[in-house]
Protein backbone atom coordinates (compact mmCIF):
# COMPACT_ATOMS: atom_id res chain seq x y z
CA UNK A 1 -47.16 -31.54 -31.56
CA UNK A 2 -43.28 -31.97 -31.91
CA UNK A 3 -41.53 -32.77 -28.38
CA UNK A 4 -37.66 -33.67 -27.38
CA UNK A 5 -37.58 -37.20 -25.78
CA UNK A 6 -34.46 -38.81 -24.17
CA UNK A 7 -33.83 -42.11 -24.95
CA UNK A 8 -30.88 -44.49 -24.34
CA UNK A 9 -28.98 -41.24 -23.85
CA UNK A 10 -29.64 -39.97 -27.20
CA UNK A 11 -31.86 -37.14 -28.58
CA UNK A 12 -35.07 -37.96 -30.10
CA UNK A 13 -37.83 -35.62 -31.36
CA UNK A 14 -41.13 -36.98 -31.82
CA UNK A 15 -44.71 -36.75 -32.45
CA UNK A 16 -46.43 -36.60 -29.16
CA UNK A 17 -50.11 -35.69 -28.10
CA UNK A 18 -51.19 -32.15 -27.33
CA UNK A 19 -51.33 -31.57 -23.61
CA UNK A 20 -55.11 -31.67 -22.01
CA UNK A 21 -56.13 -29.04 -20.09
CA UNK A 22 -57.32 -30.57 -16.26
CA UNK A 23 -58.35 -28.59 -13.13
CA UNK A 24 -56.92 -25.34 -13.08
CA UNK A 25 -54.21 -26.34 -15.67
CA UNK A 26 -52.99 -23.07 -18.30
CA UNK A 27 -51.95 -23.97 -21.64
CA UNK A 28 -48.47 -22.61 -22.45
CA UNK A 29 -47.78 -22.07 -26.17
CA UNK A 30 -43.76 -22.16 -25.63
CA UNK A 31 -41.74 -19.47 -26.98
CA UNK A 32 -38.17 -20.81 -25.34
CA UNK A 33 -36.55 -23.19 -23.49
CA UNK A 34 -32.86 -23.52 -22.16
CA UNK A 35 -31.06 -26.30 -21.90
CA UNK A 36 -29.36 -26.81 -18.17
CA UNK A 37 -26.28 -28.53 -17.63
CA UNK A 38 -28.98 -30.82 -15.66
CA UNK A 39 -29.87 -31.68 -18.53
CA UNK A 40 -27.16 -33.05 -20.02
CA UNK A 41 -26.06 -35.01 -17.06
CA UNK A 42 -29.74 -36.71 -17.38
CA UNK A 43 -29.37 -37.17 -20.73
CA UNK A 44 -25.80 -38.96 -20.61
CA UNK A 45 -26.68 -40.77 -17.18
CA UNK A 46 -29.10 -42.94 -19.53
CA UNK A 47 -31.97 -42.31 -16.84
CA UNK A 48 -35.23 -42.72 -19.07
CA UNK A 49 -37.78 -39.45 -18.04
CA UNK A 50 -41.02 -40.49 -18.03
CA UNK A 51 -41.82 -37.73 -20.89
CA UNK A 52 -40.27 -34.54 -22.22
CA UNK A 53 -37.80 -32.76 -20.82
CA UNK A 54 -36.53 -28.61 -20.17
CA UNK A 55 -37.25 -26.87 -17.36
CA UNK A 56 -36.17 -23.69 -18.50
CA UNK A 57 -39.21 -22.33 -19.83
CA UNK A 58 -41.41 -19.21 -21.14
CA UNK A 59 -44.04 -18.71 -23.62
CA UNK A 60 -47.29 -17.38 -24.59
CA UNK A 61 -50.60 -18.37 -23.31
CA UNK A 62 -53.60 -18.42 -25.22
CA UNK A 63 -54.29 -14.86 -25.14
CA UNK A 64 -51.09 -13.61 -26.36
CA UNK A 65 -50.09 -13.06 -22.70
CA UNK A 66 -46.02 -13.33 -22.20
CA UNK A 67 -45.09 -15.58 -18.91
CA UNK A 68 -42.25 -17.23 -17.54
CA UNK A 69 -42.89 -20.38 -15.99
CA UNK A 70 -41.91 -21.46 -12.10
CA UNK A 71 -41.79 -25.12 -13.48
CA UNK A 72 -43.09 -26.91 -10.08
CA UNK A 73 -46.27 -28.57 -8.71
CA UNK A 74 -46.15 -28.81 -5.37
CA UNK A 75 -48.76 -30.48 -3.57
CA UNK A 76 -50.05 -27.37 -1.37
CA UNK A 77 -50.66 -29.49 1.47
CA UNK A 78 -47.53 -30.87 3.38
CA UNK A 79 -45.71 -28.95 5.97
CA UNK A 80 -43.05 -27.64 3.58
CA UNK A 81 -45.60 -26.11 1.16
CA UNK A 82 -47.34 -24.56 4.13
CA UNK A 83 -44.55 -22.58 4.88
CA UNK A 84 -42.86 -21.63 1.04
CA UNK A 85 -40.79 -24.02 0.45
CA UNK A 86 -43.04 -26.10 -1.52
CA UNK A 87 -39.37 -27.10 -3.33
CA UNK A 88 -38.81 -29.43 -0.51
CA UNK A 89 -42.25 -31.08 -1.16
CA UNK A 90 -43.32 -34.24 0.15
CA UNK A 91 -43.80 -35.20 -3.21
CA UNK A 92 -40.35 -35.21 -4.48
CA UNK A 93 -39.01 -35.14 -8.18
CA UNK A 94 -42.55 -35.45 -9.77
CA UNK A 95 -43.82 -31.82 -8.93
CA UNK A 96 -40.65 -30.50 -11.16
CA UNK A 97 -41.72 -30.30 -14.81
CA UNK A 98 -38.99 -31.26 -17.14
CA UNK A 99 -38.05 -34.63 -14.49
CA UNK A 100 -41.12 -35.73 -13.06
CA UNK A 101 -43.60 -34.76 -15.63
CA UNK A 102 -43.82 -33.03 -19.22
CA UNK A 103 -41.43 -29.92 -19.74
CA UNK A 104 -40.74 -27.53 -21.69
CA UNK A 105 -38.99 -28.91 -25.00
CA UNK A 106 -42.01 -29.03 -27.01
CA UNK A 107 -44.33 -26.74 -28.79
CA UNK A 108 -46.45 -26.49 -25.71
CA UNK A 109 -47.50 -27.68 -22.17
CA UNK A 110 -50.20 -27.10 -19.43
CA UNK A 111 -49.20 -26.05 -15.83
CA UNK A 112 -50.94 -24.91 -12.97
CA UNK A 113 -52.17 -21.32 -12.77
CA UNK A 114 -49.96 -20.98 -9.72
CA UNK A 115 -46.82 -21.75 -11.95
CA UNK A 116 -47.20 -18.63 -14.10
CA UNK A 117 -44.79 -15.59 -13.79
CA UNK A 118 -45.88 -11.96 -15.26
CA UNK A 119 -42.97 -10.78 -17.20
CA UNK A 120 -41.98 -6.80 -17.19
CA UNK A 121 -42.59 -4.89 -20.26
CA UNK A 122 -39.08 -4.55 -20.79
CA UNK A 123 -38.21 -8.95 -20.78
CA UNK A 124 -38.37 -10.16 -24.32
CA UNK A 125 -40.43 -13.63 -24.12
CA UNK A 126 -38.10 -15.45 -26.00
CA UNK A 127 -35.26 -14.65 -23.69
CA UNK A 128 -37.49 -15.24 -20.67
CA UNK A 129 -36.62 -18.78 -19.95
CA UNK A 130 -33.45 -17.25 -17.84
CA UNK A 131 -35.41 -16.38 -15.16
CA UNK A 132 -35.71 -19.98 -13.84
CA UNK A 133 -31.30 -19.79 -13.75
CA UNK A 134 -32.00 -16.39 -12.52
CA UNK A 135 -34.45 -17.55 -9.94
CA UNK A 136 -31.85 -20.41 -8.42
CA UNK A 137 -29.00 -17.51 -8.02
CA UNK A 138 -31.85 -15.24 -6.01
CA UNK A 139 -32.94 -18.16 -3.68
CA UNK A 140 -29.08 -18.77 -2.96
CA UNK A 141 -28.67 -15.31 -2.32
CA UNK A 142 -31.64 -14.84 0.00
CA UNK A 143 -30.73 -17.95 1.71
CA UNK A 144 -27.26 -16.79 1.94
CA UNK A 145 -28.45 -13.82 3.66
CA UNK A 146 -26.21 -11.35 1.54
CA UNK A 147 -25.50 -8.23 2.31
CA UNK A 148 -25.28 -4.84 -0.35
CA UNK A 149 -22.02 -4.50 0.93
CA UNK A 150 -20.88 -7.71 0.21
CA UNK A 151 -17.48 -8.74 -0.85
CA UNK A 152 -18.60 -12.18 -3.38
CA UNK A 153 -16.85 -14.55 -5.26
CA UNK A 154 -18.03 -16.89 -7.71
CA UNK A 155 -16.71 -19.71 -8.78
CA UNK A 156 -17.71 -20.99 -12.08
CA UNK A 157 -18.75 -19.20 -15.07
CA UNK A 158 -21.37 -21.56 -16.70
CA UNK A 159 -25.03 -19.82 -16.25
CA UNK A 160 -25.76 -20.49 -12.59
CA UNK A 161 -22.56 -18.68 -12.14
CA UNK A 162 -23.04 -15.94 -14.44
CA UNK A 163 -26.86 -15.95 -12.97
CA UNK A 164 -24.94 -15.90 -9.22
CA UNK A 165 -22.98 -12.51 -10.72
CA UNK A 166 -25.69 -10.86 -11.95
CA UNK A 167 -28.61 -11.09 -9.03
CA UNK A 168 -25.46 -10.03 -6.52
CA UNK A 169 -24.18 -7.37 -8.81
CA UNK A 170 -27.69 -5.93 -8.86
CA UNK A 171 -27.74 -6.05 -5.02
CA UNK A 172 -24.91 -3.65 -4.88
CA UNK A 173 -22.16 -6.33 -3.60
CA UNK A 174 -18.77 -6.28 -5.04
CA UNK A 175 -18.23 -9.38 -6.98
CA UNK A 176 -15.55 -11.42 -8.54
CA UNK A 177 -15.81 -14.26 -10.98
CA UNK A 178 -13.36 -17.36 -11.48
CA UNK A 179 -14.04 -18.98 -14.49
CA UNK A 180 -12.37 -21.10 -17.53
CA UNK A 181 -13.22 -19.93 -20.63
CA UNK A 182 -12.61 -16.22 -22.20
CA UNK A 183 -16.29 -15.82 -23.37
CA UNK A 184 -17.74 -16.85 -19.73
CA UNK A 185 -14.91 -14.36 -18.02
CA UNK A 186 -16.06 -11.02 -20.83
CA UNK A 187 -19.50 -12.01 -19.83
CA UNK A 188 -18.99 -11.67 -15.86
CA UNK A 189 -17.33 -8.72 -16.98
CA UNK A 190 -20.21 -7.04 -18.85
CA UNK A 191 -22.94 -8.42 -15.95
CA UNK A 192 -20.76 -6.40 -13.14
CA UNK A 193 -17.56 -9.02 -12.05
CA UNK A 194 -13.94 -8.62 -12.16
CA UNK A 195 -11.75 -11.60 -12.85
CA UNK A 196 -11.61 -13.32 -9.12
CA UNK A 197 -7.79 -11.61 -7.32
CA UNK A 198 -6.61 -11.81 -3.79
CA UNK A 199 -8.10 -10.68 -0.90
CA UNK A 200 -10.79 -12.20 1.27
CA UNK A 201 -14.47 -12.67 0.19
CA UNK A 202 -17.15 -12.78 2.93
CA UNK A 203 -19.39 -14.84 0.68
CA UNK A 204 -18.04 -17.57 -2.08
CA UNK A 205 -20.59 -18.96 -4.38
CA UNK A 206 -19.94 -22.82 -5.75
CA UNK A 207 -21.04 -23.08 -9.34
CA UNK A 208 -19.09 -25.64 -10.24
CA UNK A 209 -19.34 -28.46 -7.61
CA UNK A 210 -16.20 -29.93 -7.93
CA UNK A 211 -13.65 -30.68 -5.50
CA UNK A 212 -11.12 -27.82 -7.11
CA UNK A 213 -13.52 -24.96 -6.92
CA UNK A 214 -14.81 -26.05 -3.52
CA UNK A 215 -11.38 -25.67 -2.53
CA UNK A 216 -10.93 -22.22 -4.17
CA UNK A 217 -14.17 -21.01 -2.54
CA UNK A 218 -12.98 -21.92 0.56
CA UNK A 219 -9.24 -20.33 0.17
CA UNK A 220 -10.89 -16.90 -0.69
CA UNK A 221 -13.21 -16.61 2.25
CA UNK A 222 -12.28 -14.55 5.29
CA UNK A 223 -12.24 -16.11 8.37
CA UNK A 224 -16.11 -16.85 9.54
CA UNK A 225 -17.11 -16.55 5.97
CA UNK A 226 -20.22 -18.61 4.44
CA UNK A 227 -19.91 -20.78 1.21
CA UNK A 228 -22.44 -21.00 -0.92
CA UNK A 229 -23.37 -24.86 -2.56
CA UNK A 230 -25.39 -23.36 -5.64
CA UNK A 231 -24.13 -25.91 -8.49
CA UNK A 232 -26.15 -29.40 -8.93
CA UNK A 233 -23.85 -31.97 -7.97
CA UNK A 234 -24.64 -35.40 -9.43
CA UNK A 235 -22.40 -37.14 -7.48
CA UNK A 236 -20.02 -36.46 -3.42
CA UNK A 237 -18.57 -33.34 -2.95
CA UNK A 238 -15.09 -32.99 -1.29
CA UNK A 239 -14.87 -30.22 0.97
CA UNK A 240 -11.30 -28.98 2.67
CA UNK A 241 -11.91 -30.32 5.85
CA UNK A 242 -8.86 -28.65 7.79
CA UNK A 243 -9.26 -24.91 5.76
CA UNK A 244 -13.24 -25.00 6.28
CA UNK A 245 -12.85 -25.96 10.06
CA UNK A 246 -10.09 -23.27 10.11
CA UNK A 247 -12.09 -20.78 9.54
CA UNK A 248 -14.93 -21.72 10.78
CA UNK A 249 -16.91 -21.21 7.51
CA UNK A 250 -20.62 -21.36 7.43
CA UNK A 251 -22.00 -23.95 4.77
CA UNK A 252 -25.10 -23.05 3.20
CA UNK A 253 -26.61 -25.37 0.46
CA UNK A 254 -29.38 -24.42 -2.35
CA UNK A 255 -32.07 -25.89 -3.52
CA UNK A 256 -34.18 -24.13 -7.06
CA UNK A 257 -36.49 -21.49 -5.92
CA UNK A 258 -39.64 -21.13 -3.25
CA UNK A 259 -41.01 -18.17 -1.83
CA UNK A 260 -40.14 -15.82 1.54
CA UNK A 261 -42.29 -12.71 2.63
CA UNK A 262 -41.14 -10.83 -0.55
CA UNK A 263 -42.66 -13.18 -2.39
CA UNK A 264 -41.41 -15.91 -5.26
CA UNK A 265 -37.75 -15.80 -5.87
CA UNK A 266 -39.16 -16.32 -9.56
CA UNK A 267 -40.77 -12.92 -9.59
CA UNK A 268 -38.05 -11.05 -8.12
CA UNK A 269 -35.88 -12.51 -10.86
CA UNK A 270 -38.23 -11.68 -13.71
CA UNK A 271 -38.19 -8.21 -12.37
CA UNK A 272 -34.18 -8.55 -12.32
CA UNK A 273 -34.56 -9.55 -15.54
CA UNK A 274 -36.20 -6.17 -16.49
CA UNK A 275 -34.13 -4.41 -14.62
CA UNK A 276 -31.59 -5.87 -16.89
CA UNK A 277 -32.34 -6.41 -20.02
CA UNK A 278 -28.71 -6.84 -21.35
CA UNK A 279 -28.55 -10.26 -19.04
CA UNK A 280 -30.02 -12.02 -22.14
CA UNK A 281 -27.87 -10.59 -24.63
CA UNK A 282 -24.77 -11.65 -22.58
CA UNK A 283 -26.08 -15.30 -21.56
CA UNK A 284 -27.97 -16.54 -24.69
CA UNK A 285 -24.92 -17.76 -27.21
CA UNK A 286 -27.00 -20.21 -29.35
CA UNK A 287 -30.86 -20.68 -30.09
CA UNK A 288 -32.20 -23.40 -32.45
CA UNK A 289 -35.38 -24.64 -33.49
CA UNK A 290 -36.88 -27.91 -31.89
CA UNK A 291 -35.94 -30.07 -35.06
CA UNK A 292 -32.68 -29.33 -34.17
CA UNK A 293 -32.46 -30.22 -30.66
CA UNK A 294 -30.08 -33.16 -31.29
CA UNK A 295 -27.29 -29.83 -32.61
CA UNK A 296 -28.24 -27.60 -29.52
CA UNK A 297 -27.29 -30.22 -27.31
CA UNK A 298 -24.04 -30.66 -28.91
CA UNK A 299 -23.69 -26.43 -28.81
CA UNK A 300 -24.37 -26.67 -24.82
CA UNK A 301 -21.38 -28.93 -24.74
CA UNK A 302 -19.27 -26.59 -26.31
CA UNK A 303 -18.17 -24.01 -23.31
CA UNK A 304 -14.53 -24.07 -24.95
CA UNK A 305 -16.16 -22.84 -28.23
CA UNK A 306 -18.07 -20.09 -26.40
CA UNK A 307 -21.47 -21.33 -25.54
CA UNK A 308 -23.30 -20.34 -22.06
CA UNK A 309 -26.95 -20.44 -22.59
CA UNK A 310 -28.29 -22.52 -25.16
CA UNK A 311 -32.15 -22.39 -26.38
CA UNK A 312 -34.67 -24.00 -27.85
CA UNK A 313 -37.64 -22.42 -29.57
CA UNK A 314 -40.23 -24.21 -30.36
């Protein structure tokens, strides 16, 4: 089969072997898969992934069946798994498919049963890789502890952001969105944000983990606020020490997606998903086939030229 590999921080696609099947591993026949700005910072960082990458995945299994996929492994057996957050897993970055082991830039791959997510009638398969974006924005939330009544900024307009709008839209809050470029501000728009004004926020979301929105999330908070860390910072953050201690704002960092007593944040955002089938309309800019992986990367590059989700389809 044909499979994205990243080498010397260039894009390569290649012959590779067809993925066994082993224990209670599902074969995936994959119908789409985003590229994350994670991506692209592994990719230019020159870091050498022991096989394919894309985390961002959905597809078809043998049986025509449409699923998104929770792309971890955890082990099952340490104390994190034992209570949910099987994210935190003793066995660190090789449980996440896409880093640790073979993702989802290829015509197919085999996870565990436990890894599959039942997509609502209403989710087109080949838009169905934004759950996993979707996913991170509901753990923050949840972690968060947001309220319907909510007053939320975000800051940042790349996908997480745009993910952040949409799952605290659809929890009634009122949210506004700071972002750069005029296609990521009509698309908070059309998912339920106004452009970011005055006035205090109770809860500001980080999307773009640098030191300049961490510093606007923190201006827009009201006194005893919380600030949300949802971005993927590669590198130190720099927080506003005398403005955070000022007022007193509760720090609350993210980490992908595990499971409370509602169940998998990756279910409730398939069923978002549903809920909402104009998210994928608004978020997917670009799609290309796998040949052309080398060009998509490129696209997901581009946010002055418009892009904000980019996929693959194998």
């Amino acid at each position: 089969m044909r499979a994205v590999r990243f080498e010397k921080g260039r894009i390569r696609v290649v012959d590779a072997p067809v993925p066994s099947l082993e224990g209670d591993g599902v074969a995936v026949r994959v119908r789409g898969c985003g590229i994350c700005g994670s991506d692209l910072s592994m990719l230019d960082s020159g870091w050498e992934l022991p096989g394919t990458p894309g985390h961002e995945i959905a597809g078809t299994l043998d049986d025509g069946t449409p699923v998104a996929v929770e792309p971890l492994a955890p082990c099952g057996h340490c104390e994190y798994c034992a209570r949910g957050e099987y994210q935190l897993c003793r066995s660190g970055n090789d449980i996440i498919y896409g880093v640790g082991r073979d993702g989802g830039m290829a015509e197919a791959l085999v996870v565990p049963r436990r890894a599959l997510v039942p997509l609502p009638r209403a989710v087109d398969v080949a838009a169905a890789c934004l759950v996993e974006p979707l996913a991170v924005a509901v753990h923050g939330l949840r972690r968060a502890g947001v309220r319907a009544d909510a007053r939320v900024a975000v800051i940042g307009g790349g996908p997480i952001g745009l993910s952040a709008v949409a799952a605290a839209s659809a929890s009634g809050c009122e949210v506004g969105l700071a972002a750069r470029h005029p296609a990521q501000i009509a698309a908070g728009a059309a998912l339920g944000a106004r452009p970011l004004g005055s006035g205090e926020h109770d809860l500001a979301i980080d999307c773009a983990g640098n030191a300049g929105s961490l510093a606007q999330a923190v201006d827009c908070l009201r006194p005893g606020g919380t600030l949300l860390l949802l971005s993927t910072a590669w590198g130190d953050l720099v927080l506003p020490g005398m403005a955070l201690g000022a007022k007193q704002v509760d720090v609350i960092s993210s980490l992908m997606y595990s499971r409370s007593t509602a169940g998998r944040d990756f279910d409730v955002a398939a069923s978002l998903l549903g809920a909402r089938p104009e998210i994928a309309g608004v978020m997917i800019t670009h799609r290309f086939p796998l040949e052309r992986a080398a060009d998509a990367f490129d696209a997901a590059r581009d946010r002055a030229a418009g892009a904000i989700k980019v996929v693959l389809e194998p």
